[in-house]
Protein backbone atom coordinates (compact mmCIF):
# COMPACT_ATOMS: atom_id res chain seq x y z
CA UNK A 1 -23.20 -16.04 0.50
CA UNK A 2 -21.28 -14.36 3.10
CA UNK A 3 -20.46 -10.09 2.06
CA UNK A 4 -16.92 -11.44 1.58
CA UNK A 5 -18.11 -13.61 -1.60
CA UNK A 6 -20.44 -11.00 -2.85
CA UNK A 7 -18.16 -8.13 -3.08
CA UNK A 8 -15.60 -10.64 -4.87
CA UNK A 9 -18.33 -11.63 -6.95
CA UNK A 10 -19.35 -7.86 -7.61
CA UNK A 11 -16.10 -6.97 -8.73
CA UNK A 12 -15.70 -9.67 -10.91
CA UNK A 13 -18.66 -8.96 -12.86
CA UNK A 14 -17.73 -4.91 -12.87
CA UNK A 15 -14.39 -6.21 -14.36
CA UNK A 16 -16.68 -7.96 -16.94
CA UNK A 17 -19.27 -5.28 -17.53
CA UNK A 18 -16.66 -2.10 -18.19
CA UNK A 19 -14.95 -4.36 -20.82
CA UNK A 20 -18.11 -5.29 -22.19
CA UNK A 21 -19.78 -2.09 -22.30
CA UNK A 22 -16.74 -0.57 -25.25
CA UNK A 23 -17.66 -3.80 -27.56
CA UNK A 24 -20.39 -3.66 -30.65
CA UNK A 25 -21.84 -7.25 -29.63
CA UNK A 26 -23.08 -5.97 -26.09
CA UNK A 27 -25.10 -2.66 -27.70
CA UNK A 28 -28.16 -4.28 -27.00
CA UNK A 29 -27.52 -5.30 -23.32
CA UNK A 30 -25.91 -1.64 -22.95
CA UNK A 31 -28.29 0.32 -20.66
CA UNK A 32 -28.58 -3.25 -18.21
CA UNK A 33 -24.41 -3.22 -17.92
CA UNK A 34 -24.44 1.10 -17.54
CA UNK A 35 -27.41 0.43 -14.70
CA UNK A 36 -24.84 -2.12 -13.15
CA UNK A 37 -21.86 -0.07 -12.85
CA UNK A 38 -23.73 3.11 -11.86
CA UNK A 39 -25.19 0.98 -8.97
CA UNK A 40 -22.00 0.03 -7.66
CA UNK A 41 -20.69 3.15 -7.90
CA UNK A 42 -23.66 5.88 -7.13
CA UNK A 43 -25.23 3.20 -4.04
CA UNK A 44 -22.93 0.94 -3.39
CA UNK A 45 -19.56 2.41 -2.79
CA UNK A 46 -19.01 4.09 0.37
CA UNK A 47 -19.21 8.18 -0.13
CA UNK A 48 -15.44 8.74 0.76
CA UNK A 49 -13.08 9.95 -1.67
CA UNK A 50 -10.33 7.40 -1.33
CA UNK A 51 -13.08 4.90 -2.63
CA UNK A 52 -14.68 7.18 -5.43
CA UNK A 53 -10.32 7.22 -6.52
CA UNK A 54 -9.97 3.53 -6.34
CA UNK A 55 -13.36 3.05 -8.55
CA UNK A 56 -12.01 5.85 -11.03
CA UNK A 57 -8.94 3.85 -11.40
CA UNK A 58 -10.14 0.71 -11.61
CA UNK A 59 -13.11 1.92 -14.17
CA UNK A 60 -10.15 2.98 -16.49
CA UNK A 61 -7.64 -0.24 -15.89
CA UNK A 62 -10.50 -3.19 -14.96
CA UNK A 63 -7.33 -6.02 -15.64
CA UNK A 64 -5.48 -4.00 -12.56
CA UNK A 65 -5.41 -6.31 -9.98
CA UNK A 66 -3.67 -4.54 -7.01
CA UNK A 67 -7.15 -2.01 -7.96
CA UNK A 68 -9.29 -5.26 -8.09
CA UNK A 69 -8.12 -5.86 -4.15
CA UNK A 70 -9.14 -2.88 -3.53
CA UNK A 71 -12.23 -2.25 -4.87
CA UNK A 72 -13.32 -5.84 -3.14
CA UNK A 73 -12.62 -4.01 0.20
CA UNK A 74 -14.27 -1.07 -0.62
CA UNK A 75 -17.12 -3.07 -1.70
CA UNK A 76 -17.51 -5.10 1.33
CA UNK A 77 -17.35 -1.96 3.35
CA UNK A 78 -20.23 -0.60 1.62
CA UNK A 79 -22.24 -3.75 1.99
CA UNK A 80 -21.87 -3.56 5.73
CA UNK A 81 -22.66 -0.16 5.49
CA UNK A 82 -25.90 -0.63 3.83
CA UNK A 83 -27.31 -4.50 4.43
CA UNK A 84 -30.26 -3.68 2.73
CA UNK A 85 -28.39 -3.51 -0.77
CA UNK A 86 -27.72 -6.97 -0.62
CA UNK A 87 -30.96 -8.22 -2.70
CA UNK A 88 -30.58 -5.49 -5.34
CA UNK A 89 -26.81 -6.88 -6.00
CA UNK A 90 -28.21 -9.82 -6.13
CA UNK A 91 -30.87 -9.66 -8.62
CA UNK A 92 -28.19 -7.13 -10.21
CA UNK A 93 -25.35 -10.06 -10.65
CA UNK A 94 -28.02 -12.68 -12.00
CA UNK A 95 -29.12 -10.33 -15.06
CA UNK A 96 -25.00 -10.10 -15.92
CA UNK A 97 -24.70 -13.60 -15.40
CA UNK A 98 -27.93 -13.99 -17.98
CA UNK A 99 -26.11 -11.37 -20.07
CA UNK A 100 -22.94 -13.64 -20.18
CA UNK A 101 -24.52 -16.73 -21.08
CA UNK A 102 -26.57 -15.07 -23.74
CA UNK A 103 -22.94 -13.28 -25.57
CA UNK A 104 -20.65 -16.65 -24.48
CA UNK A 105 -19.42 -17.72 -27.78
CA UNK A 106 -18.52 -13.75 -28.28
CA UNK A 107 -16.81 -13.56 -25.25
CA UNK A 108 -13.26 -12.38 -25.52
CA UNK A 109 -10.67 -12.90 -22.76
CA UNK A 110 -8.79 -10.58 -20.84
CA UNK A 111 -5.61 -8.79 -22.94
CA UNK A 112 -2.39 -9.80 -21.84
CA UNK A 113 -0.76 -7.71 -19.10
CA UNK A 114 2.77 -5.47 -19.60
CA UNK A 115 3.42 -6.64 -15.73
CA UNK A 116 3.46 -10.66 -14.75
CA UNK A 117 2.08 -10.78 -11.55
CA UNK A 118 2.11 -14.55 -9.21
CA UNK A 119 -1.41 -15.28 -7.90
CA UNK A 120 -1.61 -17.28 -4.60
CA UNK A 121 -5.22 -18.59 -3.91
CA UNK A 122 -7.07 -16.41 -1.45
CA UNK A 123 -6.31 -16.55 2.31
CA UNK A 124 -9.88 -17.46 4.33
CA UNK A 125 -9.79 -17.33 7.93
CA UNK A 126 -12.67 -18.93 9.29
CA UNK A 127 -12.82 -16.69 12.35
CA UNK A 128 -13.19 -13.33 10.19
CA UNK A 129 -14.54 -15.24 7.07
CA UNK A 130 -12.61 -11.96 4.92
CA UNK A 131 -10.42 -12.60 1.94
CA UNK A 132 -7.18 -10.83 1.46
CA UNK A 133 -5.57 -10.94 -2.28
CA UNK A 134 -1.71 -11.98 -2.05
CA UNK A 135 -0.77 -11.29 -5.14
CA UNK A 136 2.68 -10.06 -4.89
CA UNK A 137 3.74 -8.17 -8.25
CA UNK A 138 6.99 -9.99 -9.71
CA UNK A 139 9.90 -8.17 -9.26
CA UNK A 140 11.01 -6.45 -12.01
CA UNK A 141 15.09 -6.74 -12.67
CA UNK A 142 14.93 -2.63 -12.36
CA UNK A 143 12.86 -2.26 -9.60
CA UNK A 144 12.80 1.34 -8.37
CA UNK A 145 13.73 3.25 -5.30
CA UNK A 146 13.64 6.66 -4.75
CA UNK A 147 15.74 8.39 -1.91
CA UNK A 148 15.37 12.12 -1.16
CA UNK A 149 18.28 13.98 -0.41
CA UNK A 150 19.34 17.10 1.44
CA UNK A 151 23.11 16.44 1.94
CA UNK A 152 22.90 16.03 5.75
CA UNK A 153 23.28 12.78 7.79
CA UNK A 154 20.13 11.78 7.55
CA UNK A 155 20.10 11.85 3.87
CA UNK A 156 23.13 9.59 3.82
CA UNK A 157 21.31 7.22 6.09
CA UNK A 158 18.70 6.58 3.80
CA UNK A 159 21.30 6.18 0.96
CA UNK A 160 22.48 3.18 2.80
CA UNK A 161 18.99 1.83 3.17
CA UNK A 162 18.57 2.05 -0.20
CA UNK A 163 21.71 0.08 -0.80
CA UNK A 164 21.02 -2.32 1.18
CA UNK A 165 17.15 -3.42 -0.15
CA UNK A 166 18.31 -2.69 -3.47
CA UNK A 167 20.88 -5.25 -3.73
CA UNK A 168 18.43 -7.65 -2.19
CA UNK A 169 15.67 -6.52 -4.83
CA UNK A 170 18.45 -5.98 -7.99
CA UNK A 171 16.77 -2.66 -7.58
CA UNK A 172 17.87 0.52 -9.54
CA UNK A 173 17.83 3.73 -6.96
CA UNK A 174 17.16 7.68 -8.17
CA UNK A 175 18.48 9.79 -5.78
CA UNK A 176 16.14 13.26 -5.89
CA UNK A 177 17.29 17.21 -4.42
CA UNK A 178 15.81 20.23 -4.74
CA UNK A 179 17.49 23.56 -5.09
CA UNK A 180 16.56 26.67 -5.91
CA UNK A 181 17.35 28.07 -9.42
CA UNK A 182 20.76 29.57 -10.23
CA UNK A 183 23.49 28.81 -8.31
CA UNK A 184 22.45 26.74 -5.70
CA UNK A 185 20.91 24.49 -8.69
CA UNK A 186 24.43 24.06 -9.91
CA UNK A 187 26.14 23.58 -6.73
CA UNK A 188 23.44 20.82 -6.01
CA UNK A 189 24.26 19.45 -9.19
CA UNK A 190 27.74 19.14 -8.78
CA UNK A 191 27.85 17.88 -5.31
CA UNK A 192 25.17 15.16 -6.17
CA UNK A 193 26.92 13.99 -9.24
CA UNK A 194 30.17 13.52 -6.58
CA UNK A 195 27.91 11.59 -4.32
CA UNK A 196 26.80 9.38 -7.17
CA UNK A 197 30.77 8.48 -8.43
CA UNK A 198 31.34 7.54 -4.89
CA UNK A 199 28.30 5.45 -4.29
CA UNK A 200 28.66 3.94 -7.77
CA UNK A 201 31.84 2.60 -6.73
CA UNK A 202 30.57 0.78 -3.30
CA UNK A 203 27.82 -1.00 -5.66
CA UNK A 204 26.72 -3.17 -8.76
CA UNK A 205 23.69 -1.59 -9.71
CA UNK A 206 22.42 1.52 -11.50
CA UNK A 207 22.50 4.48 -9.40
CA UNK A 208 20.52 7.98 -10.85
CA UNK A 209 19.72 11.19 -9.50
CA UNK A 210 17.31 14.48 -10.21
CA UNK A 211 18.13 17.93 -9.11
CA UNK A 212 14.47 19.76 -9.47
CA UNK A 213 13.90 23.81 -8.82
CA UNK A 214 12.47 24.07 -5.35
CA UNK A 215 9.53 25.82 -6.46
CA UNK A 216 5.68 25.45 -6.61
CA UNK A 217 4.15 21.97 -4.45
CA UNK A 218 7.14 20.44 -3.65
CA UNK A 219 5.33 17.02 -2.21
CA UNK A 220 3.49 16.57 -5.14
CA UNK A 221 6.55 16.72 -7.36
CA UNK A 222 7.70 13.98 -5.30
CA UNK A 223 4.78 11.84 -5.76
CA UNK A 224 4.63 12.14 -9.39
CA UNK A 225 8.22 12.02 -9.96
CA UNK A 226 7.91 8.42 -8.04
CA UNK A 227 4.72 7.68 -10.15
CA UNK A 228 6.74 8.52 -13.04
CA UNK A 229 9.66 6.42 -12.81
CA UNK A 230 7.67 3.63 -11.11
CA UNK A 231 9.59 3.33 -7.66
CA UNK A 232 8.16 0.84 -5.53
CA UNK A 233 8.73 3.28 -2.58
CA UNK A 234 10.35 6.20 -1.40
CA UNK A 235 13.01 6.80 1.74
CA UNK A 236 12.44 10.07 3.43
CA UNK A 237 15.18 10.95 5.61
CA UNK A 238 13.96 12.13 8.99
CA UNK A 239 16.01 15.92 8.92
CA UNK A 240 14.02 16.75 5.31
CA UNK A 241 12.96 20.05 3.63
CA UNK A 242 10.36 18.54 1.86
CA UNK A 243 7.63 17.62 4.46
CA UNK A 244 9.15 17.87 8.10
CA UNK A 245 5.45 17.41 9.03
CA UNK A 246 5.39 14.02 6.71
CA UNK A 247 1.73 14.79 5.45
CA UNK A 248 3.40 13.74 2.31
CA UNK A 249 3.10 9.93 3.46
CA UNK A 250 -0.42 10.57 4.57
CA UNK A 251 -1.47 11.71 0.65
CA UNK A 252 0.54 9.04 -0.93
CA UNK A 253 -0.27 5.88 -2.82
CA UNK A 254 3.54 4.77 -2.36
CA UNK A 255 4.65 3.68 0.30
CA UNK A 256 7.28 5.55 2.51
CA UNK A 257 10.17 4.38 4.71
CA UNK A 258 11.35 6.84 6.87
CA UNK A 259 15.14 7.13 8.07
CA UNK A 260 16.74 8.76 11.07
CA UNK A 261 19.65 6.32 11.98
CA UNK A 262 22.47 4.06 9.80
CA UNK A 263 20.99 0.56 8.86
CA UNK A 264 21.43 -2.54 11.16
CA UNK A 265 23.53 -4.91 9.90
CA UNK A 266 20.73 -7.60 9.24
CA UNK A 267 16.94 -6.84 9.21
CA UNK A 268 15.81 -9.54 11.95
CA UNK A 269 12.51 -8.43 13.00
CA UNK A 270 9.46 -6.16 12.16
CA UNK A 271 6.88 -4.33 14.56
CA UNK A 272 3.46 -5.07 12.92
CA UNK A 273 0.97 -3.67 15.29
CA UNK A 274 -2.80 -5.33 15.34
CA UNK A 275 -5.54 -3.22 15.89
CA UNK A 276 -9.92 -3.30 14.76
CA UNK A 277 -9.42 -2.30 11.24
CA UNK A 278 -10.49 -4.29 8.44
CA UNK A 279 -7.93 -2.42 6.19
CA UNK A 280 -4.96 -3.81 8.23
CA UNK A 281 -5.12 -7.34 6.10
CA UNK A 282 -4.34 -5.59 3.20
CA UNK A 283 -0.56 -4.84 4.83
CA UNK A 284 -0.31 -8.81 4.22
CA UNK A 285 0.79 -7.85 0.88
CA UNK A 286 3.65 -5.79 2.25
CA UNK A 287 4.37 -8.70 4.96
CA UNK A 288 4.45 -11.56 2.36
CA UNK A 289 6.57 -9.29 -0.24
CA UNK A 290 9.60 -8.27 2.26
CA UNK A 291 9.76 -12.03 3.03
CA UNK A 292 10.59 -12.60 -0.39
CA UNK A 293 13.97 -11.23 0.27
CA UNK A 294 14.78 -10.89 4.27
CA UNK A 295 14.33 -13.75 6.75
CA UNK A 296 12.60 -12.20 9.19
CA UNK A 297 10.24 -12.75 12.70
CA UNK A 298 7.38 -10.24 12.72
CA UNK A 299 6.38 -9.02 16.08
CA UNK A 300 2.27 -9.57 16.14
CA UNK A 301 1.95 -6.98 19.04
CA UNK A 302 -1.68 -5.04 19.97
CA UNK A 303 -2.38 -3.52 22.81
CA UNK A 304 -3.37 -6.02 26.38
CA UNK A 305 -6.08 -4.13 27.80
CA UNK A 306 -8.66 -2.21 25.73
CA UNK A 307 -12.00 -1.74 26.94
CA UNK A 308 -14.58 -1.96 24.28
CA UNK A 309 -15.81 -4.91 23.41
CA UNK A 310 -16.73 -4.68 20.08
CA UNK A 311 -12.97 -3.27 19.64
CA UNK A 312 -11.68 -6.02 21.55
CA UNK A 313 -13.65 -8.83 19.09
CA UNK A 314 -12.18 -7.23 16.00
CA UNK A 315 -8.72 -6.80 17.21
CA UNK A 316 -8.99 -10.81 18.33
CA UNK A 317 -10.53 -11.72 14.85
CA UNK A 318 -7.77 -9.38 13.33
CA UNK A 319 -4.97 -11.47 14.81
CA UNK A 320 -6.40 -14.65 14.12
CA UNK A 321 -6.34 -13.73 10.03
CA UNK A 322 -2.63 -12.68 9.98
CA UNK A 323 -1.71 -15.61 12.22
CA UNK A 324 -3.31 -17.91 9.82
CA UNK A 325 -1.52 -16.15 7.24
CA UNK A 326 1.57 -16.06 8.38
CA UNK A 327 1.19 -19.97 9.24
CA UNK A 328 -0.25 -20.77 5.58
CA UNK A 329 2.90 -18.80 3.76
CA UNK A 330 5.77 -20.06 6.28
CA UNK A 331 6.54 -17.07 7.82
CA UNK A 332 7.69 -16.58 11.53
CA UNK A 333 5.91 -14.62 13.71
CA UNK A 334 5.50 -13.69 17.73
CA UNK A 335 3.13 -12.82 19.57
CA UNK A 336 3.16 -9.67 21.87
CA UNK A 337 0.89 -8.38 24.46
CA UNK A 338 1.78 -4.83 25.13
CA UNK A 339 1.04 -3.78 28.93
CA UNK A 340 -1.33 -0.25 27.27
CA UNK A 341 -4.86 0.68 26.76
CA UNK A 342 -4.10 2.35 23.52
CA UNK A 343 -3.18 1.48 20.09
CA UNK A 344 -0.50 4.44 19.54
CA UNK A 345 1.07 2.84 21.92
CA UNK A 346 2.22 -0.21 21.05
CA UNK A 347 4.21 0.11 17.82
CA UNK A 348 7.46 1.87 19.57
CA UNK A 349 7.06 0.00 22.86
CA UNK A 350 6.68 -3.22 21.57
CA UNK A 351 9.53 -2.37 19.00
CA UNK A 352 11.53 -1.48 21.95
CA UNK A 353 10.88 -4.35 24.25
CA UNK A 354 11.63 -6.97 21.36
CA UNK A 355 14.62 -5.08 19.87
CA UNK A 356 13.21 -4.85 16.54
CA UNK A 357 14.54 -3.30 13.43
CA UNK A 358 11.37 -1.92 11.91
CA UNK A 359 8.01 -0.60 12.08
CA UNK A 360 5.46 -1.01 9.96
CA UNK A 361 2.53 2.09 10.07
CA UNK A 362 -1.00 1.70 8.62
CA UNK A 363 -2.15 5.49 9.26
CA UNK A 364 -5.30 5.97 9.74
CA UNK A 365 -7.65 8.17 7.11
CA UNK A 366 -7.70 11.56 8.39
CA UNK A 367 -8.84 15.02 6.22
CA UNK A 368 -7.96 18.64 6.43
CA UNK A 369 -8.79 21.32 4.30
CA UNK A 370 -4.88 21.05 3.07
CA UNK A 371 -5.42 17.20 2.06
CA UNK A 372 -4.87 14.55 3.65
CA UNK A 373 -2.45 14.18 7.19
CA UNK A 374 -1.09 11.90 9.75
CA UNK A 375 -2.07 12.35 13.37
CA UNK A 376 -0.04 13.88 16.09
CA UNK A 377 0.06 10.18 17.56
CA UNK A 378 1.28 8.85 13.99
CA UNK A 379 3.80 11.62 14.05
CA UNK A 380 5.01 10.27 16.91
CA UNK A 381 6.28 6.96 16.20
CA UNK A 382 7.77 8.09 12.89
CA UNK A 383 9.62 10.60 15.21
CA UNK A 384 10.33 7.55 17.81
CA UNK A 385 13.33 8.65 19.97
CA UNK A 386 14.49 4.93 19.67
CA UNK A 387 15.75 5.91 15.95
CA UNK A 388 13.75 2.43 14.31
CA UNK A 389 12.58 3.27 11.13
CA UNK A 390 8.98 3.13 10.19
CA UNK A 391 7.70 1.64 7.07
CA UNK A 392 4.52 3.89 6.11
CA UNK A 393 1.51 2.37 3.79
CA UNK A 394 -1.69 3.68 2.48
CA UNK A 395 -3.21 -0.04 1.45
CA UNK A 396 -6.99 2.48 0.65
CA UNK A 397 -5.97 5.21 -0.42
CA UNK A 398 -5.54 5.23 -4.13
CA UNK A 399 -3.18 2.71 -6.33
CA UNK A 400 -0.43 1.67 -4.28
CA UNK A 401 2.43 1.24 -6.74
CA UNK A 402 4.40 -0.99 -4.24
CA UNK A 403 2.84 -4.48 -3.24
CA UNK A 404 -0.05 -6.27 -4.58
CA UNK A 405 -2.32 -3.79 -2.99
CA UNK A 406 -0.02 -1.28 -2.63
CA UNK A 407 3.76 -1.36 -1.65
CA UNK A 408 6.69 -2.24 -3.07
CA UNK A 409 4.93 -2.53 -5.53
């Protein structure tokens, strides 16, 4: 059984265990299913604190099964981590399995979830033997967008974005200022509510805004006023007096696409840079749910000469999964070599020598004592001086509202 099948066999039975654990007819197998889930989460999971958030998450909503991809990665991570775990979660999944068979004819299935969600069977490439969950969340006939808005260019840039993907996605879009209390809070209110009569009139769909009090954490407001209405991602104008250092994206489980020019006329193609990390399959979810509604060619581009080996065998094994992807779901794709040694690199050049429309960013997990931030190299290709806008995702850190395992979701 290859560390793939085991974590997706771990997670399964966790799913099992935390439902079983709350019901009367499993009191006597209760300290075997508590010694199971404290395994997987005290030995098991890898000590970071994206992970130990995921496993909170998922301990509270088992049925959640953008959480359920995650926890599989997690999982796998952990098993590479620590090889020598593997016979414990063995001998571990054989007593739940014996548990299982013993309650069968007690066994109750899983509720029935608020949200329909469209399962496609697992994606196996045979080169990287890893599975990547595809299931794209349905799309809800008031799917959520929320635009932030300063009443500069920029802002009205990523007004029209949001027009445009919402009447693709028969989206609903919340338009979101802050200004301080008094009578800046009225003006704001006022001048938004103008902007809303004339935008209402260019479209068929429901148009909202929120003037807040620019007071206390102003990114976290953000966050939870997306959590709260349930937008499936958030357009952050470049020129913005929220995060002009976009650390915002970097501590977000939505996903953010950031503006600094009016949209093309047609979205035609999409940077998605390859690189050695195992968490980049996850941003198939992303890939496979913009098809749904835009026909277009992603550009597969890494970087043409890196040195390390092992770096250059995981990029290769990498690109072989998404190709085989993108072949098994019918969605176009390119190659491109880009003539660098470095990752940062590629996304801007190779958006630039393709003429592409898009970028999508998979930043990397970096900590400060403030949280979490982007790098000075991920800064940069928001910040590209070409003016394409980059489509930022967090597929580990967290719930991603957006896709299956985290975007537009």
């Amino acid at each position: 059984m290859t560390k793939t099948e085991l974590s997706c066999r771990a997670v399964e039975s966790l799913k099992k265990t935390l439902q079983w654990k709350e019901k009367e007819s499993f009191q006597n197998d209760r300290l075997a299913l508590s010694i199971f889930i404290s395994f997987i989460k005290m030995k098991l999971l890898p000590k970071k604190e994206s992970a130990e958030f995921v496993f909170e998450n998922f301990e509270k909503n088992p049925f959640d099964t953008k959480l359920e991809g995650k926890m599989e990665v997690w999982l796998e991570l952990g098993l590479e981590e620590h090889p020598d775990l593997e016979t414990d979660l063995l001998e571990k999944l054989l007593n739940i399995s014996e548990i299982e068979t013993r309650n069968s004819r007690i066994f109750t299935s899983e509720p029935k979830q608020d949200v329909v969600e469209v399962s496609d069977k697992p994606v196996l490439d045979a080169a990287t033997n890893i599975k990547v969950e595809t299931e794209i969340q349905s799309i809800q006939e008031h799917s959520q967008i929320l635009v932030l808005h300063d009443f500069n260019a920029h802002s009205d840039f990523a007004i029209d974005y949001s027009l445009r993907i919402a009447k693709k996605m028969k989206g609903e879009i919340t338009l979101l200022h802050f200004a301080k209390k008094g009578k800046d809070h009225i003006i704001a209110t006022q001048k938004i509510t103008s902007l809303l009569q004339k935008k209402l009139k260019e479209s068929d769909f429901s148009l909202h805004a929120k003037v807040k009090d620019k007071e206390g954490n102003l990114n976290q407001m953000v966050l939870d006023i997306a959590s709260d209405i349930k937008a499936k991602f958030i357009i952050l104008p470049m020129e913005n007096s929220i995060s002009s250092d976009f650390n915002i994206i970097a501590g977000s489980n939505i996903p953010f696409l950031v503006v600094q020019a009016a949209p093309v006329d047609e979205l035609k193609k999409i940077v998605f840079p390859i690189d050695d990390r195992r968490e980049l399959k996850l941003m198939l979810n992303l890939v496979k749910f913009i098809s749904k509604f835009f026909n277009v060619e992603y550009q597969l581009c890494k970087p043409l000469h890196l040195s390390i080996d092992a770096i250059v065998e995981k990029t290769t094994n990498n690109l072989n999964f998404v190709q085989s992807f993108m072949r098994q779901n019918e969605i176009p794709f390119k190659i491109v070599d880009i003539d660098c040694k470095h990752f940062e690199e590629v996304p801007v050049r190779c958006a630039r020598e393709t003429g592409s429309d898009m970028i999508f960013l998979l930043p990397r997990e970096s900590v400060s004592l403030h949280g979490y931030v982007l790098s000075s190299d991920e800064k940069k290709i928001i910040e590209n001086k070409e003016k394409i806008p980059v489509f930022c995702v967090n597929p580990l850190h967290g719930i991603v509202q957006g896709f299956s395992s985290g975007v537009m979701y």
